[in-house]
PDB file of N, CA and C in Angstrom:
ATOM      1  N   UNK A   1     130.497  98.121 130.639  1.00  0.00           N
ATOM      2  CA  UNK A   1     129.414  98.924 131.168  1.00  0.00           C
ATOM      3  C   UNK A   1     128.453  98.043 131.947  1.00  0.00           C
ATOM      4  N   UNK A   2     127.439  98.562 132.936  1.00  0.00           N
ATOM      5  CA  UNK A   2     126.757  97.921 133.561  1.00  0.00           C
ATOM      6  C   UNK A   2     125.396  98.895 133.853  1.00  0.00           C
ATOM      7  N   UNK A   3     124.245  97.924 133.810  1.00  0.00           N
ATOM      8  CA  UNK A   3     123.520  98.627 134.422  1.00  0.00           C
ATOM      9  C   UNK A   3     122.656  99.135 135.627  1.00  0.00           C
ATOM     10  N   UNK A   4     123.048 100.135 136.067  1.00  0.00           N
ATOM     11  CA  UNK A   4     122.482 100.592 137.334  1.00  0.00           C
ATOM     12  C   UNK A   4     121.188 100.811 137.758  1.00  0.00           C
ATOM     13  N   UNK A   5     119.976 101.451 136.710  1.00  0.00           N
ATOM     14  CA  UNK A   5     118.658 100.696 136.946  1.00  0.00           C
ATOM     15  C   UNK A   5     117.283 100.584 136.095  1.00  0.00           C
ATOM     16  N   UNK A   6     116.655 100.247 136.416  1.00  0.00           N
ATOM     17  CA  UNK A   6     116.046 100.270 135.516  1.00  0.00           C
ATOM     18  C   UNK A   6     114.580 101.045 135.620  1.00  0.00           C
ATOM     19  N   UNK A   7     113.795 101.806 134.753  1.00  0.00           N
ATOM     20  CA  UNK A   7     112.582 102.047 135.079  1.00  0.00           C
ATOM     21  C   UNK A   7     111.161 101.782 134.002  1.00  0.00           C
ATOM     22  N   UNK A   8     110.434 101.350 134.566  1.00  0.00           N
ATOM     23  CA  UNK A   8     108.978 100.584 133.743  1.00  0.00           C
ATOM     24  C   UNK A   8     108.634 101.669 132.865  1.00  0.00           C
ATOM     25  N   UNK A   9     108.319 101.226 131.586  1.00  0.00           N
ATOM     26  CA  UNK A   9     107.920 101.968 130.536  1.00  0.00           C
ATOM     27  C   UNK A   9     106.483 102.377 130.594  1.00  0.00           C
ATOM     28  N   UNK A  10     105.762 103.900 130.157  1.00  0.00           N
ATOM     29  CA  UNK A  10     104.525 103.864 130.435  1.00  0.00           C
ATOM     30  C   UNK A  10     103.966 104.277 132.318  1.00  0.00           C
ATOM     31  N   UNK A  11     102.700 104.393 132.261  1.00  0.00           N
ATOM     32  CA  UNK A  11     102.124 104.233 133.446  1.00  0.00           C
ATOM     33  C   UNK A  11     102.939 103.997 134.878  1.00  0.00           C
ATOM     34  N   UNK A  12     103.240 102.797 134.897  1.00  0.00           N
ATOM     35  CA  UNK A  12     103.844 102.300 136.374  1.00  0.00           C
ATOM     36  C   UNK A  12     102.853 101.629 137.019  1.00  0.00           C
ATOM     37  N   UNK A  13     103.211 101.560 138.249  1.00  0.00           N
ATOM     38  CA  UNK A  13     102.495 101.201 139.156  1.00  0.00           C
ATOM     39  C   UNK A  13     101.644 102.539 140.061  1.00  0.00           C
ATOM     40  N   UNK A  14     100.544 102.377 140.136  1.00  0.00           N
ATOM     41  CA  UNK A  14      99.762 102.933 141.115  1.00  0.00           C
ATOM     42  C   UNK A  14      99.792 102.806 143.106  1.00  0.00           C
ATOM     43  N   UNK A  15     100.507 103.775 143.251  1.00  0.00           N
ATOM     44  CA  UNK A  15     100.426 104.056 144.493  1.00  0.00           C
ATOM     45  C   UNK A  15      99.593 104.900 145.405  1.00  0.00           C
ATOM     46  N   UNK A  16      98.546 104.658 146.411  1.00  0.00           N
ATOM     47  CA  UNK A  16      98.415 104.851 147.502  1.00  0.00           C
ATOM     48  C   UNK A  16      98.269 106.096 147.639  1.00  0.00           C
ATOM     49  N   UNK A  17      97.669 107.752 147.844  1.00  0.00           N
ATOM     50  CA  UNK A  17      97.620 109.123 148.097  1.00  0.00           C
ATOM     51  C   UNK A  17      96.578 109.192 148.919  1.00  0.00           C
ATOM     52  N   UNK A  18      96.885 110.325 149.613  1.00  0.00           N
ATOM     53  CA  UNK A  18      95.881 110.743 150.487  1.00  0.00           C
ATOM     54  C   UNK A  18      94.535 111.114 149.471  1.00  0.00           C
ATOM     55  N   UNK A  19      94.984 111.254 148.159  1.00  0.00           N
ATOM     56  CA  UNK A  19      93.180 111.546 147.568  1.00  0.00           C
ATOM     57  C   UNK A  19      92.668 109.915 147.069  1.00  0.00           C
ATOM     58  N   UNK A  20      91.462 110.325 146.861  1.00  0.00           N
ATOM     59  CA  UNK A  20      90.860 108.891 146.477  1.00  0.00           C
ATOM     60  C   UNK A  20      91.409 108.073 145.103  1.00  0.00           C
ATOM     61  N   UNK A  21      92.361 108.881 144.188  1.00  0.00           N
ATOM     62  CA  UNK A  21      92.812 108.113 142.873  1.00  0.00           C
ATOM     63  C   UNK A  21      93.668 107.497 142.922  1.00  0.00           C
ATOM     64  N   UNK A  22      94.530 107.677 143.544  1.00  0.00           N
ATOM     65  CA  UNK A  22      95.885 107.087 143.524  1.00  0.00           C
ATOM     66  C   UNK A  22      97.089 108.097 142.800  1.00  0.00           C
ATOM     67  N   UNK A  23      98.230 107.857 142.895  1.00  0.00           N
ATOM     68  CA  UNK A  23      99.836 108.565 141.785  1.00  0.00           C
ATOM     69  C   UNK A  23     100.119 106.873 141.098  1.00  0.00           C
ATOM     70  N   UNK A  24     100.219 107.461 139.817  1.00  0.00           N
ATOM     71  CA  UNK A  24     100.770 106.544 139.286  1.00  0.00           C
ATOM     72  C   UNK A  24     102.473 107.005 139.365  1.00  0.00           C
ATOM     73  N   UNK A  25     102.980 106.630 139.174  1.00  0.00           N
ATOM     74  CA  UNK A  25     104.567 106.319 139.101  1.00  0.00           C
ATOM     75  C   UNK A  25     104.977 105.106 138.163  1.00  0.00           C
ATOM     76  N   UNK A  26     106.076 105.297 137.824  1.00  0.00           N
ATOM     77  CA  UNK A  26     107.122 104.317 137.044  1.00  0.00           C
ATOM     78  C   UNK A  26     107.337 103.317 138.046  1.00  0.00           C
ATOM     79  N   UNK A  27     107.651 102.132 137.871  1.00  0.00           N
ATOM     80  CA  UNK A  27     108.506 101.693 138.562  1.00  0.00           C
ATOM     81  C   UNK A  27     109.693 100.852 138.140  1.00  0.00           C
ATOM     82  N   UNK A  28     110.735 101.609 139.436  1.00  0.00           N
ATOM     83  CA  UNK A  28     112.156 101.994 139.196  1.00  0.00           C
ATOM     84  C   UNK A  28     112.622 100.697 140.249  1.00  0.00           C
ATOM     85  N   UNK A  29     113.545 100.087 139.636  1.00  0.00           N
ATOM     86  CA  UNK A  29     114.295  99.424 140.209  1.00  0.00           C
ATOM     87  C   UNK A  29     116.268  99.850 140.069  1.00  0.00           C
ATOM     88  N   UNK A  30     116.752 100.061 141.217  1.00  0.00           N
ATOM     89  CA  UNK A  30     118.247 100.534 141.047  1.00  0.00           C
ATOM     90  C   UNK A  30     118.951  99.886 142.061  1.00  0.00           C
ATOM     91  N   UNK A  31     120.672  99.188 141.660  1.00  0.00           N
ATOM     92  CA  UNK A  31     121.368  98.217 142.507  1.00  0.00           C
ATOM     93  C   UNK A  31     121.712  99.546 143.357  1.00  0.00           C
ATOM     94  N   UNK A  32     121.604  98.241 144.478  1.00  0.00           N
ATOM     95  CA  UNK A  32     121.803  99.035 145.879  1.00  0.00           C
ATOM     96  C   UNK A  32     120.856  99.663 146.582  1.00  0.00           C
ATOM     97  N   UNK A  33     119.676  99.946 146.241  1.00  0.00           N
ATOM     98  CA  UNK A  33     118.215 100.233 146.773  1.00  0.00           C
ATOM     99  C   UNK A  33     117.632  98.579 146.690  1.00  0.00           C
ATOM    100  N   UNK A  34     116.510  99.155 147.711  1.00  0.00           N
ATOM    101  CA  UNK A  34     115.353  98.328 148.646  1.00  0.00           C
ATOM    102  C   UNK A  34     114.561  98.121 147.611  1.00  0.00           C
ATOM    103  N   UNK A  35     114.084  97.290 147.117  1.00  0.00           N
ATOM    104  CA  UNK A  35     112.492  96.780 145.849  1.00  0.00           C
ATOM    105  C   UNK A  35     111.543  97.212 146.518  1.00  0.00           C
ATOM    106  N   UNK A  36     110.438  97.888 146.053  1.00  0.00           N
ATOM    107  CA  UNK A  36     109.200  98.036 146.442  1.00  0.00           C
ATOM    108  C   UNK A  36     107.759  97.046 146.308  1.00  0.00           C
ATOM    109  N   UNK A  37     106.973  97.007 147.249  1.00  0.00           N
ATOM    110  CA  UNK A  37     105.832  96.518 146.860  1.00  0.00           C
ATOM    111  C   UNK A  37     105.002  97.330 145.862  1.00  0.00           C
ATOM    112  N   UNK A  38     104.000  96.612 145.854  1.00  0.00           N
ATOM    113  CA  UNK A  38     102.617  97.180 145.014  1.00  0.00           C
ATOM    114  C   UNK A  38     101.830  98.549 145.646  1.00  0.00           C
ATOM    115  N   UNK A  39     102.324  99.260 146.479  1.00  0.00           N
ATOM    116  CA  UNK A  39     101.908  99.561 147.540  1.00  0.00           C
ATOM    117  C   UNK A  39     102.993 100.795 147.811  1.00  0.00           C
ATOM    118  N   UNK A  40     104.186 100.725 147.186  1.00  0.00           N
ATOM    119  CA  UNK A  40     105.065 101.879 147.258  1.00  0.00           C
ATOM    120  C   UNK A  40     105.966 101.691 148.372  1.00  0.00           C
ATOM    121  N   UNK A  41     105.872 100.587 149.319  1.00  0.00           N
ATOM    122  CA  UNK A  41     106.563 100.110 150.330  1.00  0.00           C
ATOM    123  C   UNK A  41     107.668  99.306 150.742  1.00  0.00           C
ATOM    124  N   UNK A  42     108.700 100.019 151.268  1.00  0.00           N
ATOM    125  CA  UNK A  42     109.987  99.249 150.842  1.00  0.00           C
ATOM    126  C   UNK A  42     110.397  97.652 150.968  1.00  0.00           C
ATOM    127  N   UNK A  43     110.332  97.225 150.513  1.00  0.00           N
ATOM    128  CA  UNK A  43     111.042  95.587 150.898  1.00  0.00           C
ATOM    129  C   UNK A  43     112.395  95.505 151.453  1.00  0.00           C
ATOM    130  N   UNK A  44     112.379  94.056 152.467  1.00  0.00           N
ATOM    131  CA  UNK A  44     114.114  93.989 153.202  1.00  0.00           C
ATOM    132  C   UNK A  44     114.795  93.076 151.885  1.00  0.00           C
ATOM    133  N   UNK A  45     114.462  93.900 150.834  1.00  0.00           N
ATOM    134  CA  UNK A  45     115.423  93.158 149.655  1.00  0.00           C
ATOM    135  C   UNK A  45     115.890  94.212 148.466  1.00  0.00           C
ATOM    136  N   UNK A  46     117.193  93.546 148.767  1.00  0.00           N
ATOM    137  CA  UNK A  46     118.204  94.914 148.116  1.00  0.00           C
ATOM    138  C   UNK A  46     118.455  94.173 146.268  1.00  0.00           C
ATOM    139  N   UNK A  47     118.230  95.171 145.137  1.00  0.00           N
ATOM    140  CA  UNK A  47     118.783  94.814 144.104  1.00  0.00           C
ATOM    141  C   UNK A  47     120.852  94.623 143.956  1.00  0.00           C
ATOM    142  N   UNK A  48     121.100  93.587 143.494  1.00  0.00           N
ATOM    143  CA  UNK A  48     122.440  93.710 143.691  1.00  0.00           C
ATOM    144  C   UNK A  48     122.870  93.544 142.399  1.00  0.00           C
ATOM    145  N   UNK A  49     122.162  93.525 141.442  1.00  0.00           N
ATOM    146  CA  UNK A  49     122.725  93.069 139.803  1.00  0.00           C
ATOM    147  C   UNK A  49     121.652  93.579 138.978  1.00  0.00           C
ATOM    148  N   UNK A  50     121.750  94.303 138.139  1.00  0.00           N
ATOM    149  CA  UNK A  50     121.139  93.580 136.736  1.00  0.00           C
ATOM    150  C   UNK A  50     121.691  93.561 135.594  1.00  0.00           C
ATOM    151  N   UNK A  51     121.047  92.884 134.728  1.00  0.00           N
ATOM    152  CA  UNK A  51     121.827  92.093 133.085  1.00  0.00           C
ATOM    153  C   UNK A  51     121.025  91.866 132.038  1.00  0.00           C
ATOM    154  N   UNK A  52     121.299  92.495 131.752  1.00  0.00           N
ATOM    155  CA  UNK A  52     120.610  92.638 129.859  1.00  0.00           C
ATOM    156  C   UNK A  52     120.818  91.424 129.037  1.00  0.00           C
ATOM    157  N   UNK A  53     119.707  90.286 128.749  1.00  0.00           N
ATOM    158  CA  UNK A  53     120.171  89.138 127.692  1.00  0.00           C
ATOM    159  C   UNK A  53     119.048  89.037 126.555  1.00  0.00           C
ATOM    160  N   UNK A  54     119.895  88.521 125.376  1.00  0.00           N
ATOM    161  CA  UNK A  54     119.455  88.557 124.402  1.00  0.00           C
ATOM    162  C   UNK A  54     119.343  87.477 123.297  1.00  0.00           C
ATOM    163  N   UNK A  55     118.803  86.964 122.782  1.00  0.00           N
ATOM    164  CA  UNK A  55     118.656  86.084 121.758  1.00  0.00           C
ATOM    165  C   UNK A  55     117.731  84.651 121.789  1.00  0.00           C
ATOM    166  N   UNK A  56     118.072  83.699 121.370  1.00  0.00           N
ATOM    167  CA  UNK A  56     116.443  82.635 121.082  1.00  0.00           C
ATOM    168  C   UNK A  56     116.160  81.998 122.711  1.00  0.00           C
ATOM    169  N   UNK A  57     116.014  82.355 123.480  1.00  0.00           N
ATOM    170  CA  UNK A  57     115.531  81.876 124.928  1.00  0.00           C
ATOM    171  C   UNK A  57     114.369  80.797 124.567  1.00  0.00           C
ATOM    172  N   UNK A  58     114.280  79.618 125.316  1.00  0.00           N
ATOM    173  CA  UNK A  58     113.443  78.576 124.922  1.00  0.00           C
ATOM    174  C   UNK A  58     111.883  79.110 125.957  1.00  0.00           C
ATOM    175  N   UNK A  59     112.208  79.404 127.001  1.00  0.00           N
ATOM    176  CA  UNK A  59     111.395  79.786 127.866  1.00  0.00           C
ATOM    177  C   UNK A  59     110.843  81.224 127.796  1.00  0.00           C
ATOM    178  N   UNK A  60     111.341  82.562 126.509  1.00  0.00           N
ATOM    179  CA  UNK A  60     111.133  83.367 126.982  1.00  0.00           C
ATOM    180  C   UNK A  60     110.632  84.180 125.165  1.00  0.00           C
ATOM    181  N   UNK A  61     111.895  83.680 124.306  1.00  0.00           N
ATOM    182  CA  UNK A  61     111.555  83.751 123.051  1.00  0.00           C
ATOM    183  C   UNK A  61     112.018  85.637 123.012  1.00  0.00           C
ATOM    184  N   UNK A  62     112.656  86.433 123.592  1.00  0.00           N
ATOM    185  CA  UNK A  62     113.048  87.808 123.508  1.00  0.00           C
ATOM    186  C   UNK A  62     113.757  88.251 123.906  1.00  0.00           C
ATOM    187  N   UNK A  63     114.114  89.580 124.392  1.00  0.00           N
ATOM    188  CA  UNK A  63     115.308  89.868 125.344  1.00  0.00           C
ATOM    189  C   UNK A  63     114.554  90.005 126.448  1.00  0.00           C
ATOM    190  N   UNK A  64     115.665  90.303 127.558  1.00  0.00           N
ATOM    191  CA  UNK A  64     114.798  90.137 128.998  1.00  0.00           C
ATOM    192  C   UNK A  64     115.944  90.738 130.026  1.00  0.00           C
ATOM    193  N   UNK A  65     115.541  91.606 131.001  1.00  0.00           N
ATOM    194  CA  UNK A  65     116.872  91.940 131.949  1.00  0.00           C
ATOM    195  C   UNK A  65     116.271  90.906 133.168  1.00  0.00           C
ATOM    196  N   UNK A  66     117.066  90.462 133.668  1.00  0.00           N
ATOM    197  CA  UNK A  66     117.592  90.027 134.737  1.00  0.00           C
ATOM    198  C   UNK A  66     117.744  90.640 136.199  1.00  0.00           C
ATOM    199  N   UNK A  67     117.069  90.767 137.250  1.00  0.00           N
ATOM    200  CA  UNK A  67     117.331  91.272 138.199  1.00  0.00           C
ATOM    201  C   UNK A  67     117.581  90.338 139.317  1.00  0.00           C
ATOM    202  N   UNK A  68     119.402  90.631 140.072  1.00  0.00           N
ATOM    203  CA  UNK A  68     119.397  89.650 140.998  1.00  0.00           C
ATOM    204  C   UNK A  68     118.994  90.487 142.287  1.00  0.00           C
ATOM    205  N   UNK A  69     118.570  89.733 143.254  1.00  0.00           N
ATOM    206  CA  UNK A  69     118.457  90.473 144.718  1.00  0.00           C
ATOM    207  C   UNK A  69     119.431  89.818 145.943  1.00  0.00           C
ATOM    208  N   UNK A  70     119.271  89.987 146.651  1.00  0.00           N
ATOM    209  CA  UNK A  70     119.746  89.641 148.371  1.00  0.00           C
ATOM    210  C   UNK A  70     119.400  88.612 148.189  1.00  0.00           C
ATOM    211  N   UNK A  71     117.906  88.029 148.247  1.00  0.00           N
ATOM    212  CA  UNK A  71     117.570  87.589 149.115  1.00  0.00           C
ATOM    213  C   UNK A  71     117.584  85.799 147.944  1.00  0.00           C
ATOM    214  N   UNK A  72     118.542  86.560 147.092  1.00  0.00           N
ATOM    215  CA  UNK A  72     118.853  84.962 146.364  1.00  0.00           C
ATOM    216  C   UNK A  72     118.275  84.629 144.686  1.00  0.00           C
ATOM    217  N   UNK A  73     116.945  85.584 144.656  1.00  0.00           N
ATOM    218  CA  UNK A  73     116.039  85.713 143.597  1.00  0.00           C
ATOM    219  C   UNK A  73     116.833  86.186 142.458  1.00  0.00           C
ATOM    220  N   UNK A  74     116.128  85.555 141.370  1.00  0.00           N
ATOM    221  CA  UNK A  74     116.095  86.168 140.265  1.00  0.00           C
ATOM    222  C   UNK A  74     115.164  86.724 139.521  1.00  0.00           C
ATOM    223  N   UNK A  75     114.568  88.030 139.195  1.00  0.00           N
ATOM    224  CA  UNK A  75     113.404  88.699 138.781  1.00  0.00           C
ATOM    225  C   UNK A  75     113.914  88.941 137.341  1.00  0.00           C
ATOM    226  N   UNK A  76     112.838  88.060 135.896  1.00  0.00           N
ATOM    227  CA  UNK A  76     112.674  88.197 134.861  1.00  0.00           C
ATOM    228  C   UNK A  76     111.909  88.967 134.297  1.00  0.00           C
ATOM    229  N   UNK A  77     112.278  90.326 133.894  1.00  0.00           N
ATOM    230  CA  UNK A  77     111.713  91.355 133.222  1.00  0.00           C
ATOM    231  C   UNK A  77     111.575  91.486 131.901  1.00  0.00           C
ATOM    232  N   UNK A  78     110.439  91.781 130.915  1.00  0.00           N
ATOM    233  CA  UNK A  78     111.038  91.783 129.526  1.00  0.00           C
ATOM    234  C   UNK A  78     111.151  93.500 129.533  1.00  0.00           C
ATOM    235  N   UNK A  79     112.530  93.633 128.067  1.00  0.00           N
ATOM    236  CA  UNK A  79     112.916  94.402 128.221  1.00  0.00           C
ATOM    237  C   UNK A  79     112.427  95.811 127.127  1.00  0.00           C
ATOM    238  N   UNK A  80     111.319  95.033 126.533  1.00  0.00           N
ATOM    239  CA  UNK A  80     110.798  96.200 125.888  1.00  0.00           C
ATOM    240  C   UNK A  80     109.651  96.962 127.182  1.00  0.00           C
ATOM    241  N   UNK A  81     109.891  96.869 128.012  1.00  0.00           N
ATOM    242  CA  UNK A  81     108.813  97.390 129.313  1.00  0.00           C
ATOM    243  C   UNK A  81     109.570  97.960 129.963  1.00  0.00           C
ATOM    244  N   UNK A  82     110.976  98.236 129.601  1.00  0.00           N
ATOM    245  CA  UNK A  82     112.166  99.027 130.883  1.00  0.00           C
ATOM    246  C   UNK A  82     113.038  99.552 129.869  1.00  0.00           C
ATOM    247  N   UNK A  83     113.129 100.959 130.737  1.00  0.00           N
ATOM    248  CA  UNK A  83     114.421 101.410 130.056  1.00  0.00           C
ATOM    249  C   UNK A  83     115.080 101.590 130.864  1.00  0.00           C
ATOM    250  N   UNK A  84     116.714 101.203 130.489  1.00  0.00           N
ATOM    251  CA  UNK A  84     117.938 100.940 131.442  1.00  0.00           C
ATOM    252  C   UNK A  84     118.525 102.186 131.425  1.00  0.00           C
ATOM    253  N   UNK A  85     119.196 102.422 132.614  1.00  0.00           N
ATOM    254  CA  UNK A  85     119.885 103.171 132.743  1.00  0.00           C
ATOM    255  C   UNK A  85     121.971 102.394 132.668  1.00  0.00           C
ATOM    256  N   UNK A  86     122.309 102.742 131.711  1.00  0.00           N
ATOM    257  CA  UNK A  86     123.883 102.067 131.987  1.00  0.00           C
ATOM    258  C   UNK A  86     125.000 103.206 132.356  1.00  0.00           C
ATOM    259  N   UNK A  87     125.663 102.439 133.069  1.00  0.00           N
ATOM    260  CA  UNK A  87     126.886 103.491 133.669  1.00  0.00           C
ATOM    261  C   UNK A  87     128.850 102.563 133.292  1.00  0.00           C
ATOM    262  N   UNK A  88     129.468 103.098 133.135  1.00  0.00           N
ATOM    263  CA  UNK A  88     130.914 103.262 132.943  1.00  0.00           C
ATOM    264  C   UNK A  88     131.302 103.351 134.366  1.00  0.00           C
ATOM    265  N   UNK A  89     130.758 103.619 134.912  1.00  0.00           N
ATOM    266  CA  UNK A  89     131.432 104.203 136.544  1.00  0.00           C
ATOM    267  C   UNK A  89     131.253 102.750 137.420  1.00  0.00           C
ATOM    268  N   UNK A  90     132.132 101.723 137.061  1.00  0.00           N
ATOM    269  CA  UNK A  90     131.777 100.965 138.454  1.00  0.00           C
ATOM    270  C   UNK A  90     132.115 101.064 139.701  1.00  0.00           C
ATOM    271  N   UNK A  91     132.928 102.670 139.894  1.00  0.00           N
ATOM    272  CA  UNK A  91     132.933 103.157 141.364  1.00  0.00           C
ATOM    273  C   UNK A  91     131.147 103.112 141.861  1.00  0.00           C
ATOM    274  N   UNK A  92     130.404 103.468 140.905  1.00  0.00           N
ATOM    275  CA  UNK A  92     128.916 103.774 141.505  1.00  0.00           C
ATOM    276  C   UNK A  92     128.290 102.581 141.680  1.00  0.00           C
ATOM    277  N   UNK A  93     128.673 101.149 141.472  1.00  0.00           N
ATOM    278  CA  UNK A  93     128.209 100.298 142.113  1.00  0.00           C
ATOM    279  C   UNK A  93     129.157  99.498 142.941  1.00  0.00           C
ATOM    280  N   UNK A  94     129.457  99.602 143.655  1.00  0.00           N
ATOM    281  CA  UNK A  94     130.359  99.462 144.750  1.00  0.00           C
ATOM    282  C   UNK A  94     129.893  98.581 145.450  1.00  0.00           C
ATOM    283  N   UNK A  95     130.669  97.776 146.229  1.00  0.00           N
ATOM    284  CA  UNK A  95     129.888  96.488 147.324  1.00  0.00           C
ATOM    285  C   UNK A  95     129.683  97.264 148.676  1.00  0.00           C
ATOM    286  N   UNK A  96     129.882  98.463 148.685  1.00  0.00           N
ATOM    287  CA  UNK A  96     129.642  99.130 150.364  1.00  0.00           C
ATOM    288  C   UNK A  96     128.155  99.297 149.909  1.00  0.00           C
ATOM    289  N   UNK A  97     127.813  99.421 148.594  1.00  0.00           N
ATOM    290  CA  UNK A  97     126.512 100.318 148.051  1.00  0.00           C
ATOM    291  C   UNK A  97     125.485  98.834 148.302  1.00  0.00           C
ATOM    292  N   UNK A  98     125.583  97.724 147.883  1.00  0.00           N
ATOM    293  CA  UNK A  98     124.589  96.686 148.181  1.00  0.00           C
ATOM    294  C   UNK A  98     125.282  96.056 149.544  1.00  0.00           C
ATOM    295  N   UNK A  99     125.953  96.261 150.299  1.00  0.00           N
ATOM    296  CA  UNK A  99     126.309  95.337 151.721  1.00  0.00           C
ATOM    297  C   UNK A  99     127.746  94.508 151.344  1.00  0.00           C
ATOM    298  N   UNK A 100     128.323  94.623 152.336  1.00  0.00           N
ATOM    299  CA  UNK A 100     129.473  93.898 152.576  1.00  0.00           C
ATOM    300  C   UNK A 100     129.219  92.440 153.060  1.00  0.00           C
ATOM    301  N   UNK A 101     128.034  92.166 153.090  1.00  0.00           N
ATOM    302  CA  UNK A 101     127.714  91.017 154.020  1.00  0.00           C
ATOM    303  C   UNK A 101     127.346  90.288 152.372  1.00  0.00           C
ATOM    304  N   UNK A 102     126.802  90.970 151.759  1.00  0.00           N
ATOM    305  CA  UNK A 102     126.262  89.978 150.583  1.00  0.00           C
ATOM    306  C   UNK A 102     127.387  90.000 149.817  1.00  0.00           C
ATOM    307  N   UNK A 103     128.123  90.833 149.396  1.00  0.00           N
ATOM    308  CA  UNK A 103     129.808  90.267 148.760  1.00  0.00           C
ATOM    309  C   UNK A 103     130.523  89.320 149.219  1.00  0.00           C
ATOM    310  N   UNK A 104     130.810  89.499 150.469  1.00  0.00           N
ATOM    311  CA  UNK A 104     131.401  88.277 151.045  1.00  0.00           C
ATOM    312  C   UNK A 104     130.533  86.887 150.963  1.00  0.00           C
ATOM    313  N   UNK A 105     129.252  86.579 151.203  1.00  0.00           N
ATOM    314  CA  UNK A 105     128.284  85.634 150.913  1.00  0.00           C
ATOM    315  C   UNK A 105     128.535  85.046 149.159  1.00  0.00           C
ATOM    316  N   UNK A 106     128.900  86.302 148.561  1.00  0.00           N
ATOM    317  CA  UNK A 106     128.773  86.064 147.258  1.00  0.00           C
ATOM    318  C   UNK A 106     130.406  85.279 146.894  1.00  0.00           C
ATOM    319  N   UNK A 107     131.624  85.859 147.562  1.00  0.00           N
ATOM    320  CA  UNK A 107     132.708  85.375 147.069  1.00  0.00           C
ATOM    321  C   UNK A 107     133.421  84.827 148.384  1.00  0.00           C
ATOM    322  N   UNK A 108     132.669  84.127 149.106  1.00  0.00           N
ATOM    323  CA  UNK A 108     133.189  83.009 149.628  1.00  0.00           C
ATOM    324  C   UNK A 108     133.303  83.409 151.131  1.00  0.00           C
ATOM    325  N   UNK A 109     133.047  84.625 151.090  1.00  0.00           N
ATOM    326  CA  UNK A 109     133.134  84.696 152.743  1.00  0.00           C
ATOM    327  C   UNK A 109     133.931  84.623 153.741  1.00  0.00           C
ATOM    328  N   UNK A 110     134.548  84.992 154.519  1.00  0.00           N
ATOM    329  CA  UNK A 110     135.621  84.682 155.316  1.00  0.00           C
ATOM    330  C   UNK A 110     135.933  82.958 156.106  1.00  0.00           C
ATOM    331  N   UNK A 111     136.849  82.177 155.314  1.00  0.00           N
ATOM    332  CA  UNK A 111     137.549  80.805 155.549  1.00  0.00           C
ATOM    333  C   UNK A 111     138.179  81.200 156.597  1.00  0.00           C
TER     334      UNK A 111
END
């Protein structure tokens, strides 16, 4: 199984409305979509992984998902602040779904 995405527990992030308060929202991170700013605004950076880990981390001391992106990053989430969504279907994460350009980057690329 794998998981496809994840969304912030609670509140979220506060976005931006034409009235003076703001919408709060969750925030959702899912492979194959664009990351957002603080701001509700898409980033040129695509989620292409995430991974659920668990046990005595020296640096972290909990569990924590893992989010890889495009653009090379790794984003450390703890995971009592997200709930995952997991899927059986790895037709639904597909390399057409995050870019053909970053699969090939990822497994070697055309020699």
């Amino acid at each position: 199984m794998k998981i496809v995405s994840l969304q912030s527990v609670g509140l979220g992030a506060t976005f931006p409305s034409r009235s003076y308060e703001g919408i709060n929202e969750p925030y959702v991170l899912k492979v194959g979509e664009k990351l957002k700013d603080g701001r509700g605004e898409e980033l040129d950076v695509t989620v292409t992984e995430i991974n659920y880990q668990q046990g005595d981390f020296d640096a972290y001391g909990f569990e924590i998902y893992t989010v890889h992106t495009s653009d090379g990053h790794i984003r450390v989430l703890p995971a009592d602040k997200y709930i995952a969504e997991w899927s059986e279907d790895t037709d639904r994460i597909s390399h057409d779904d995050i870019g053909n350009d970053i699969h090939g980057f990822l497994h070697g690329g055309d020699k």
